[in-house]
C-alpha atoms as a PDB file:
ATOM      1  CA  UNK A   1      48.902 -16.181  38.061  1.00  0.00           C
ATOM      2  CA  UNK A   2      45.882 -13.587  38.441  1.00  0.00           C
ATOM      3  CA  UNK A   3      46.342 -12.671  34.696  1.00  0.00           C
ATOM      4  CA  UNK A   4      46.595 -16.080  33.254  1.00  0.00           C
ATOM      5  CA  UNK A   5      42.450 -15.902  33.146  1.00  0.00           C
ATOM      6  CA  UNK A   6      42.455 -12.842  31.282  1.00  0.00           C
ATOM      7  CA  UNK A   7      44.590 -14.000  29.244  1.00  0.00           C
ATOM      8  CA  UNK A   8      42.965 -17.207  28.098  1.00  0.00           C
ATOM      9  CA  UNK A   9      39.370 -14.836  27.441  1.00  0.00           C
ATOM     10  CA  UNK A  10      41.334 -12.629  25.727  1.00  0.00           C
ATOM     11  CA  UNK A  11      42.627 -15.192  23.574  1.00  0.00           C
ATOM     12  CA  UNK A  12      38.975 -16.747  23.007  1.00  0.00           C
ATOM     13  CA  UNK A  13      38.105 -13.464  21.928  1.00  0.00           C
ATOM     14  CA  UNK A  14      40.328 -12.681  19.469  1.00  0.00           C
ATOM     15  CA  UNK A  15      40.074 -16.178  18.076  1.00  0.00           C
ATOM     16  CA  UNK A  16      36.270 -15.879  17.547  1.00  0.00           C
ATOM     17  CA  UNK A  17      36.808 -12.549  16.721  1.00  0.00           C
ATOM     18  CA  UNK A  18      39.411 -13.606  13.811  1.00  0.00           C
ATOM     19  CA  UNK A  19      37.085 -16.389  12.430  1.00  0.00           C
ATOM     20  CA  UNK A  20      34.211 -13.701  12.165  1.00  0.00           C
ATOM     21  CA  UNK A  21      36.676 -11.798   9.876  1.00  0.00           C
ATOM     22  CA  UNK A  22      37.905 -14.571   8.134  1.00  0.00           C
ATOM     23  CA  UNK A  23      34.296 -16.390   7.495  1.00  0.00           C
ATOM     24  CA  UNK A  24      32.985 -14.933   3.727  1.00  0.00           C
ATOM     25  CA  UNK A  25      30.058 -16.524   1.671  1.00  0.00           C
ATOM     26  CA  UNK A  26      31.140 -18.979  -1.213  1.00  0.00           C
ATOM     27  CA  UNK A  27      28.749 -19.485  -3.817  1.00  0.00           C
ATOM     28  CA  UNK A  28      29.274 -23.292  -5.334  1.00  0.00           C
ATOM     29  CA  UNK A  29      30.235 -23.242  -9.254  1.00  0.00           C
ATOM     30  CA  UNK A  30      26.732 -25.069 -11.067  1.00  0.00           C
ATOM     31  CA  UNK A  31      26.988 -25.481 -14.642  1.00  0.00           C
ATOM     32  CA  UNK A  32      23.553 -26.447 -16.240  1.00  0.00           C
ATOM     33  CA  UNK A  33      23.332 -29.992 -18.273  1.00  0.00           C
ATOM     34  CA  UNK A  34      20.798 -28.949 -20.288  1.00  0.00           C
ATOM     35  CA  UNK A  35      19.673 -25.490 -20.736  1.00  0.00           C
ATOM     36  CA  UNK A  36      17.781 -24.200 -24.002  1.00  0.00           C
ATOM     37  CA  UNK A  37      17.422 -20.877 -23.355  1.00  0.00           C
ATOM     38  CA  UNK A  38      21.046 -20.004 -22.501  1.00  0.00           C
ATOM     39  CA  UNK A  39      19.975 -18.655 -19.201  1.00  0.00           C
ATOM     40  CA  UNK A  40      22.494 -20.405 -16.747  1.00  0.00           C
ATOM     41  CA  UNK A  41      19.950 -22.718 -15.638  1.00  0.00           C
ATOM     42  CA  UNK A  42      19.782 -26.149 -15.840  1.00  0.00           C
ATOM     43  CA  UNK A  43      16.273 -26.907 -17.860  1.00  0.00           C
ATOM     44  CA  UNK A  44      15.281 -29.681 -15.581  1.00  0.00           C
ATOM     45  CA  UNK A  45      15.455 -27.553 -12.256  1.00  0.00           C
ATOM     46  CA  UNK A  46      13.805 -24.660 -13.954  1.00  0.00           C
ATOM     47  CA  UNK A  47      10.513 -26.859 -15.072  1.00  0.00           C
ATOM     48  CA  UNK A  48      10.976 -28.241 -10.942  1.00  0.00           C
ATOM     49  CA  UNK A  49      10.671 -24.766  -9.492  1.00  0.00           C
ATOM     50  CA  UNK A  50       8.191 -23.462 -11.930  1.00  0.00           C
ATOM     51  CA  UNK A  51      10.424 -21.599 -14.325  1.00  0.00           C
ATOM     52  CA  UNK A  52      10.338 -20.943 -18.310  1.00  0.00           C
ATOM     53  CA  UNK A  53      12.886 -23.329 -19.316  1.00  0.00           C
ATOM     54  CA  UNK A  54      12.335 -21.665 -23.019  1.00  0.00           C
ATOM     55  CA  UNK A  55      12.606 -17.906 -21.906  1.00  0.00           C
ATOM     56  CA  UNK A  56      15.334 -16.473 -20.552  1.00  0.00           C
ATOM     57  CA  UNK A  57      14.554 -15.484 -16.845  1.00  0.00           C
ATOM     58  CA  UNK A  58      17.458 -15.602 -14.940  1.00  0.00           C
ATOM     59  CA  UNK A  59      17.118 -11.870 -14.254  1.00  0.00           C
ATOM     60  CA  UNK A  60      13.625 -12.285 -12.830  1.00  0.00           C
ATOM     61  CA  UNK A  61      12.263 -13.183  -8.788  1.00  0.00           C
ATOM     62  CA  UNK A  62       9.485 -15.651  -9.051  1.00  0.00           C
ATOM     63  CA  UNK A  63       8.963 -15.344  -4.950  1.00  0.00           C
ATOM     64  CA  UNK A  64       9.947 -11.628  -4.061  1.00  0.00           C
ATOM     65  CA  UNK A  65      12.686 -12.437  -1.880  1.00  0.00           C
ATOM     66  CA  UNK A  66      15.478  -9.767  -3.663  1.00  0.00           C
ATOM     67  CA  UNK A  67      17.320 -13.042  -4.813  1.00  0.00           C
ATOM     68  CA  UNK A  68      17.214 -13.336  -9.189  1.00  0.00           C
ATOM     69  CA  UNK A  69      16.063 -16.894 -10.395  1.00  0.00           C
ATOM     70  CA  UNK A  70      19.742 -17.324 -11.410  1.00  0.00           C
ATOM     71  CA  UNK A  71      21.299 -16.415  -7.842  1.00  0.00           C
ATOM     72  CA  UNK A  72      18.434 -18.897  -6.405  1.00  0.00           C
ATOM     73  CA  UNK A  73      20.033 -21.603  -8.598  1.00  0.00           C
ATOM     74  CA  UNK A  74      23.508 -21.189  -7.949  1.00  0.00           C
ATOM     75  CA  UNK A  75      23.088 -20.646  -4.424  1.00  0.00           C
ATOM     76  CA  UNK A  76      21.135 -23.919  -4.171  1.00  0.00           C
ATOM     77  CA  UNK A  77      17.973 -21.834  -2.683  1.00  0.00           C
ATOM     78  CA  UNK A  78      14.263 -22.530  -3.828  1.00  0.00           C
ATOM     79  CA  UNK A  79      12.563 -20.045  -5.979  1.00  0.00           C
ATOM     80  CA  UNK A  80       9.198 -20.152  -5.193  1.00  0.00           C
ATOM     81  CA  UNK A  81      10.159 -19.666  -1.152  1.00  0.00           C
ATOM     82  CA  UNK A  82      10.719 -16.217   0.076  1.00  0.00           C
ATOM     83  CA  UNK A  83      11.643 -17.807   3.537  1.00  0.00           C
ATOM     84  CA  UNK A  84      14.642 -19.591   1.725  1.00  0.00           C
ATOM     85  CA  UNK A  85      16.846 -16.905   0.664  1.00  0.00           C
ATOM     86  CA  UNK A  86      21.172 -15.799   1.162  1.00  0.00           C
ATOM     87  CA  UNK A  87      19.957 -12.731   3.197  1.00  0.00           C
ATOM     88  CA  UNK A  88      17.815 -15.132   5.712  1.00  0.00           C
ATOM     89  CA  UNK A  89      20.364 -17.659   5.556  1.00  0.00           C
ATOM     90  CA  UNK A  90      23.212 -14.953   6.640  1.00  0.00           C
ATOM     91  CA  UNK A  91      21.364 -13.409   8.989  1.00  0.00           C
ATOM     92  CA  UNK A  92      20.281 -17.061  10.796  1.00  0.00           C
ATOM     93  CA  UNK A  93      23.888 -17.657  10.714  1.00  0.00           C
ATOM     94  CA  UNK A  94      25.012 -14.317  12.173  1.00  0.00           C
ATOM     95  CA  UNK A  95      22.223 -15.033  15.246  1.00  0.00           C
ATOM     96  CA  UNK A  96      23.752 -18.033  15.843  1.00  0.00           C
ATOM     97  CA  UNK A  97      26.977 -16.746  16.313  1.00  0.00           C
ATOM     98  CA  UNK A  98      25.997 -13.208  18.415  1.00  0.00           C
ATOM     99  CA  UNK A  99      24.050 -15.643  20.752  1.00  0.00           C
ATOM    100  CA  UNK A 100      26.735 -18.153  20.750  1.00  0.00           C
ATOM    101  CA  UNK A 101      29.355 -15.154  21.831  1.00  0.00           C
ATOM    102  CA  UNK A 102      26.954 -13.805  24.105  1.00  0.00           C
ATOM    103  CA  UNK A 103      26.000 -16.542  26.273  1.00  0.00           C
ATOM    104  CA  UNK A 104      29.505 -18.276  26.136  1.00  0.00           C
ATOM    105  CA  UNK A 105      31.649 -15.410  27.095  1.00  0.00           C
ATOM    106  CA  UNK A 106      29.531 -14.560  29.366  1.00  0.00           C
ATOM    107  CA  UNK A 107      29.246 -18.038  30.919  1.00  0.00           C
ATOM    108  CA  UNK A 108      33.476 -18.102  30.771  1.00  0.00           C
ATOM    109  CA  UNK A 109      34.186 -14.482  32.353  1.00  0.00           C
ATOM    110  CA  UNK A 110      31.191 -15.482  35.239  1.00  0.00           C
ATOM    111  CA  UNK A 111      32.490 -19.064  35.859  1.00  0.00           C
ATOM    112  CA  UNK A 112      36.252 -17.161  36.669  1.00  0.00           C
ATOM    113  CA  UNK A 113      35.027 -14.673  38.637  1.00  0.00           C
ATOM    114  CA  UNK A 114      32.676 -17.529  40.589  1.00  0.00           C
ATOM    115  CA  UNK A 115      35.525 -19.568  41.197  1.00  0.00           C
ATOM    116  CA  UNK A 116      38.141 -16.548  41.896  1.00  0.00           C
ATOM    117  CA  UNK A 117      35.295 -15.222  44.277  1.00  0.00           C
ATOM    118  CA  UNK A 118      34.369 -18.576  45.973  1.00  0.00           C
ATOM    119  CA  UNK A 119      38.215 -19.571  46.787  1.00  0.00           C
ATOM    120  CA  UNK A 120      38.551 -16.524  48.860  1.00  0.00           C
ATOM    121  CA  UNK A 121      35.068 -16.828  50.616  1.00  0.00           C
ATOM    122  CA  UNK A 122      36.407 -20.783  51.264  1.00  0.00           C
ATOM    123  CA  UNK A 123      39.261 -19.833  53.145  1.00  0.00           C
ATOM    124  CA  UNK A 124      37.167 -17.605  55.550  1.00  0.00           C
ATOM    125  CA  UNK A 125      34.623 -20.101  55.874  1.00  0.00           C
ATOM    126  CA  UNK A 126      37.039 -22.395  56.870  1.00  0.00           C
ATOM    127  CA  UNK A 127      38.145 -20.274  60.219  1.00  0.00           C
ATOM    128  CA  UNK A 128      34.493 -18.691  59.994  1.00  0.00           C
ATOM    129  CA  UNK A 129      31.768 -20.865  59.384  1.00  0.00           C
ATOM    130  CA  UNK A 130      29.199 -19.063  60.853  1.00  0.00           C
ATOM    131  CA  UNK A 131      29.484 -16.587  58.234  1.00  0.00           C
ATOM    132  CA  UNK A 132      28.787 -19.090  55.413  1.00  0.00           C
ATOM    133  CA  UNK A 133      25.490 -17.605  54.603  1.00  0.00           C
ATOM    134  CA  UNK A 134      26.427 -14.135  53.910  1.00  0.00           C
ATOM    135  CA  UNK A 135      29.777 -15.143  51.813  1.00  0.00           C
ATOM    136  CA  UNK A 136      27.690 -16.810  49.548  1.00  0.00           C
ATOM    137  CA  UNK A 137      26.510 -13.313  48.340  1.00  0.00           C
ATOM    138  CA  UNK A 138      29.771 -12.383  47.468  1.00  0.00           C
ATOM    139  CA  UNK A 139      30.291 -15.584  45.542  1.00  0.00           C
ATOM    140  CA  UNK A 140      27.229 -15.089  43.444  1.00  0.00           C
ATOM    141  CA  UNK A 141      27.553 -11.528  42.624  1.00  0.00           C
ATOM    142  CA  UNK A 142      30.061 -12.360  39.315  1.00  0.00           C
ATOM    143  CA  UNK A 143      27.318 -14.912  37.954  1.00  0.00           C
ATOM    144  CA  UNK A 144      24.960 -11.967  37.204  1.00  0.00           C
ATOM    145  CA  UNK A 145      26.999 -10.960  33.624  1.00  0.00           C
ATOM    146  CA  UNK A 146      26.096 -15.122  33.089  1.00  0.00           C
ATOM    147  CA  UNK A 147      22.480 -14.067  33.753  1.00  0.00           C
ATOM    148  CA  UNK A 148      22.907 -10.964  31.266  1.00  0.00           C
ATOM    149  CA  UNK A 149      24.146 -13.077  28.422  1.00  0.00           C
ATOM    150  CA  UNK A 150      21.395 -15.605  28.877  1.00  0.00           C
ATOM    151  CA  UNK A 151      18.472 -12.751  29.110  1.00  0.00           C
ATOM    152  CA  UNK A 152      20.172 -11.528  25.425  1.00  0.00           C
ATOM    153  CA  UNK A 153      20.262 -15.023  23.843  1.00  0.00           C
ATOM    154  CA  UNK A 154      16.616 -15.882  24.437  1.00  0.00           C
ATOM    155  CA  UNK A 155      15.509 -12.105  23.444  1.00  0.00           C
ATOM    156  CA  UNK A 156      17.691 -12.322  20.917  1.00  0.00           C
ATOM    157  CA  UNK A 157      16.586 -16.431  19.790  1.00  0.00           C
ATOM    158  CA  UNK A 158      13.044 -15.134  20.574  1.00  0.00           C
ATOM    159  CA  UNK A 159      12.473 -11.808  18.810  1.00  0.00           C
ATOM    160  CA  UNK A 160      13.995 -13.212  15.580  1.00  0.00           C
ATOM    161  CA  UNK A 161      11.736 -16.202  15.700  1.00  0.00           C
ATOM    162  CA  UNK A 162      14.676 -18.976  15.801  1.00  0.00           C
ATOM    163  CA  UNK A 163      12.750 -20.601  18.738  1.00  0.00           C
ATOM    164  CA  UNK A 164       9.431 -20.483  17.136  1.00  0.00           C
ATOM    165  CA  UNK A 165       6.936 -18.617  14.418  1.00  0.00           C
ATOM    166  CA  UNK A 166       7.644 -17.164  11.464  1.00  0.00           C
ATOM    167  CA  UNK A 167      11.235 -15.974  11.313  1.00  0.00           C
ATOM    168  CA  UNK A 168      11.252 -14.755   7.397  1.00  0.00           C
ATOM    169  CA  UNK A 169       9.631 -11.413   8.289  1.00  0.00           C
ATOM    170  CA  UNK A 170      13.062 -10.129  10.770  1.00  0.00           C
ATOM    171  CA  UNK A 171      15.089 -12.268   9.053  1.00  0.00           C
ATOM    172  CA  UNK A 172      14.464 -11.035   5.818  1.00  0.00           C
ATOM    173  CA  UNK A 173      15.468  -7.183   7.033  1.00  0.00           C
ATOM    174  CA  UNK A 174      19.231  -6.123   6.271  1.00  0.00           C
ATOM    175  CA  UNK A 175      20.648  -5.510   9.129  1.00  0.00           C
ATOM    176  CA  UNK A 176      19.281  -7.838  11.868  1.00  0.00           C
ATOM    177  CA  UNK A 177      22.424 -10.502  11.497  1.00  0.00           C
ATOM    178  CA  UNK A 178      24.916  -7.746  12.093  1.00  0.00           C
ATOM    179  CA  UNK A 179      22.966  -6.251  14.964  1.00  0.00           C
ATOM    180  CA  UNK A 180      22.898 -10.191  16.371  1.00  0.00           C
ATOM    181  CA  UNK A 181      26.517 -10.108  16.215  1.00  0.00           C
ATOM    182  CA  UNK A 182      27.095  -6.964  17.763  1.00  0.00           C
ATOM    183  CA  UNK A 183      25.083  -7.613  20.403  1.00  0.00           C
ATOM    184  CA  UNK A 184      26.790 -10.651  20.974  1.00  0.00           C
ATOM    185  CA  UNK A 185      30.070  -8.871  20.901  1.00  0.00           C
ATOM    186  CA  UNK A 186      28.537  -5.760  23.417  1.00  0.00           C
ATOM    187  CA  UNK A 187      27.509  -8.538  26.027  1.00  0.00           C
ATOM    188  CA  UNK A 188      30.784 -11.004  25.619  1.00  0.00           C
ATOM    189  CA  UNK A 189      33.560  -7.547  26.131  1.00  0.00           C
ATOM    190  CA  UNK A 190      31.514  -6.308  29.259  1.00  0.00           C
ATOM    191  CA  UNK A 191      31.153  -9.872  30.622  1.00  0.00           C
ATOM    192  CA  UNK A 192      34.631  -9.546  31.115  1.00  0.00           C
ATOM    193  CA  UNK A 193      34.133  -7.479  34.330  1.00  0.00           C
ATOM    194  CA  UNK A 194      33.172 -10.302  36.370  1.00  0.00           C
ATOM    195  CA  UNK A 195      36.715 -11.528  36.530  1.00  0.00           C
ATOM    196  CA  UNK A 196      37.754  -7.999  38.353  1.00  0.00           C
ATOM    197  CA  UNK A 197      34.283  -8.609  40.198  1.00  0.00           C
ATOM    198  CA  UNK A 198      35.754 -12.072  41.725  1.00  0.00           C
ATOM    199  CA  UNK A 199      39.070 -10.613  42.435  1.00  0.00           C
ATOM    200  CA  UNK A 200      37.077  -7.262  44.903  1.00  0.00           C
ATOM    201  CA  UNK A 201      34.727 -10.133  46.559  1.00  0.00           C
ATOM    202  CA  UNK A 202      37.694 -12.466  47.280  1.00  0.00           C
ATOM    203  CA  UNK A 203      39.159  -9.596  49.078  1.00  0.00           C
ATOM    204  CA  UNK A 204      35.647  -8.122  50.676  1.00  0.00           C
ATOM    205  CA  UNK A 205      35.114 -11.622  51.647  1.00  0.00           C
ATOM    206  CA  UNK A 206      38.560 -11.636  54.023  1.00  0.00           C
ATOM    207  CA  UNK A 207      38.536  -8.376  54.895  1.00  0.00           C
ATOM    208  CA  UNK A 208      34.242  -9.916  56.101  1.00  0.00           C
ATOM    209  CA  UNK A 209      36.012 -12.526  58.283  1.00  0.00           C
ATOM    210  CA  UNK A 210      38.675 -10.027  60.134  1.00  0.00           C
ATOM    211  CA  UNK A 211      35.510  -7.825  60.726  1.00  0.00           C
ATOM    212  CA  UNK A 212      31.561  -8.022  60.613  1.00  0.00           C
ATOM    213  CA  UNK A 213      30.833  -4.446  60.026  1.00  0.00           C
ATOM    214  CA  UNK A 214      32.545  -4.333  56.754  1.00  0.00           C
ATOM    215  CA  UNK A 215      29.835  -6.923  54.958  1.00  0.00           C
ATOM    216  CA  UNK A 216      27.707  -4.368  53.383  1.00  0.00           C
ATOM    217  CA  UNK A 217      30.643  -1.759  52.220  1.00  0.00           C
ATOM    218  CA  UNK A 218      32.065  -4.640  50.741  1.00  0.00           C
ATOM    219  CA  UNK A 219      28.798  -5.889  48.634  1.00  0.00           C
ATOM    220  CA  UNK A 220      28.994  -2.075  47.232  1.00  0.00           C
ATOM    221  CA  UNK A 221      32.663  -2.560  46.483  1.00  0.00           C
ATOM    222  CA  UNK A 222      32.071  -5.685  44.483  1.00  0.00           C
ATOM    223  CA  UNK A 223      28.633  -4.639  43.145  1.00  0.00           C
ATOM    224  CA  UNK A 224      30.850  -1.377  41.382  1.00  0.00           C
ATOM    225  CA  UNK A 225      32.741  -3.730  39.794  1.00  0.00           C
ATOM    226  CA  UNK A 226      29.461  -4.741  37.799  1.00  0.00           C
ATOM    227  CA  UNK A 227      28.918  -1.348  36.223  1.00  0.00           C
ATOM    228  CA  UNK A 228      30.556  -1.272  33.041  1.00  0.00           C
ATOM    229  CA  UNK A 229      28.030  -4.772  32.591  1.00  0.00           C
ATOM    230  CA  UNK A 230      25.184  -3.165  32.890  1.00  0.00           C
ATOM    231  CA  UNK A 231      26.396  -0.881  30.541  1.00  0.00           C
ATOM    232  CA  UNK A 232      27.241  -3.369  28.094  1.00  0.00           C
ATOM    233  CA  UNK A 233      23.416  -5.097  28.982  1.00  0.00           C
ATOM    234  CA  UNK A 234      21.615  -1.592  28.438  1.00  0.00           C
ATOM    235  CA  UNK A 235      22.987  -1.220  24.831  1.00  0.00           C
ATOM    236  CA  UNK A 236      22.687  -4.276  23.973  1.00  0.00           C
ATOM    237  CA  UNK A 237      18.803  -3.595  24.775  1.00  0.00           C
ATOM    238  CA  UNK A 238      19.304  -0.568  22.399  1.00  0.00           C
ATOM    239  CA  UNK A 239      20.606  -2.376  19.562  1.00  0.00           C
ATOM    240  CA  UNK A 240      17.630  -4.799  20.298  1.00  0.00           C
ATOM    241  CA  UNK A 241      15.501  -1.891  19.590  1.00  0.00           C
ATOM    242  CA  UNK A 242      17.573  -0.228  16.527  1.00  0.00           C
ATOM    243  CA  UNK A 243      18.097  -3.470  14.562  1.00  0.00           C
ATOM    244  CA  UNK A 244      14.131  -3.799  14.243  1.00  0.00           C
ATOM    245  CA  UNK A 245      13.811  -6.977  16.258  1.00  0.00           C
ATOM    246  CA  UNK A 246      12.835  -5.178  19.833  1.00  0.00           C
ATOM    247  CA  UNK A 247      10.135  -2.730  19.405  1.00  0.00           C
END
């Protein structure tokens, strides 16, 4: 029964993990209804945005943005607005999903370990309850990879402007969606550890109620449990820092 939690995160995982792979941009067929200068665009959107619907500039970027005035008009983008753009859109969507996998892995693998942690600290409290106070710690030592994914998504939300400001400037770099997502990914593998982190406070917690000196030998038990976490939370800082959005 102990593995039945693993497996259902591992499942999550590799579900998420499998729509990632599967998700690929599709650009909308738009055929123009009038267009004079043979350019692809349609004459009436081109006058809208600004364009020469008598010249033939589908090649050319009115706003800067690295998008052509032809891939703005099949991609349904404006022209005139670097902010609007596929590589901002991608990389807002990519974000979304890093802090998405971040925050609820995390909040999965630390609501297991919680709950594996707190049914073991129940039963001694039960025969103990004098010792409530100090089996909470053991109980609230798995939430910390919670707290880890959390810390990421608002550094993440924050430094990329998604939760106010400008958010063209990051947004408009290459690589800041795909260090979202791996970020996400870094934080939502190591969360994982708080399951085995439940499982060594469950047991630190009854070996606590058979004897009092063992409480602090047990914290350190449970608290090595953490490590590969805090890994996981370190280089997730350093792809913070290499992806341009920290630093």
């Amino acid at each position: 029964m102990k593995r039945k939690p693993l497996f259902v995160v591992g499942l999550l995982v590799l579900g998420m993990c499998a729509i990632l792979t599967c998700t690929v941009a599709v650009s909308a067929e738009r055929t123009p209804l009038v267009d004079q200068d043979h350019d692809g665009m349609d004459d009436d959107w081109e006058a809208a945005n600004g364009l020469d619907n008598v010249t033939n500039d589908a090649t050319l970027d009115l706003d800067d943005d690295g998008m052509t005035n032809i891939e703005e008009y099949l991609g349904y983008t404006d022209p005139q607005n670097m902010e609007d753009s596929r590589v901002v859109h991608d990389n807002r969507m990519l974000v979304f999903i890093g802090v998405a996998l971040a925050m609820g892995i995390a909040a999965i693998t630390s609501s297991i370990g919680i709950g594996i942690a707190g049914a073991g600290a129940t039963g001694v409290a039960a025969e103990r309850p004098d010792k409530f106070g100090r089996l909470i710690v053991y109980q609230a030592l798995p939430m910390t990879q919670g707290i880890y994914g959390l810390l990421i998504a608002i550094l993440v939300l924050n430094f990329t402007g998604l939760t106010g400001g400008p958010e063209f400037a990051i947004l408009k770099s290459p690589y800041v969606g795909w260090g979202a997502l791996a970020i996400g990914l870094v934080i939502a593998f190591s969360s994982v550890s708080a399951i085995p982190q439940g499982m060594t406070a469950s047991a630190a917690a009854a070996a606590f109620g058979r004897n009092n000196k063992v409480f602090g030998q047990g914290v350190i038990f449970t608290v090595m449990s953490e490590t590969m976490a805090i890994f996981g939370f370190l280089v997730a800082i350093f792809l913070l820092i290499a992806s341009g959005m920290l630093g």
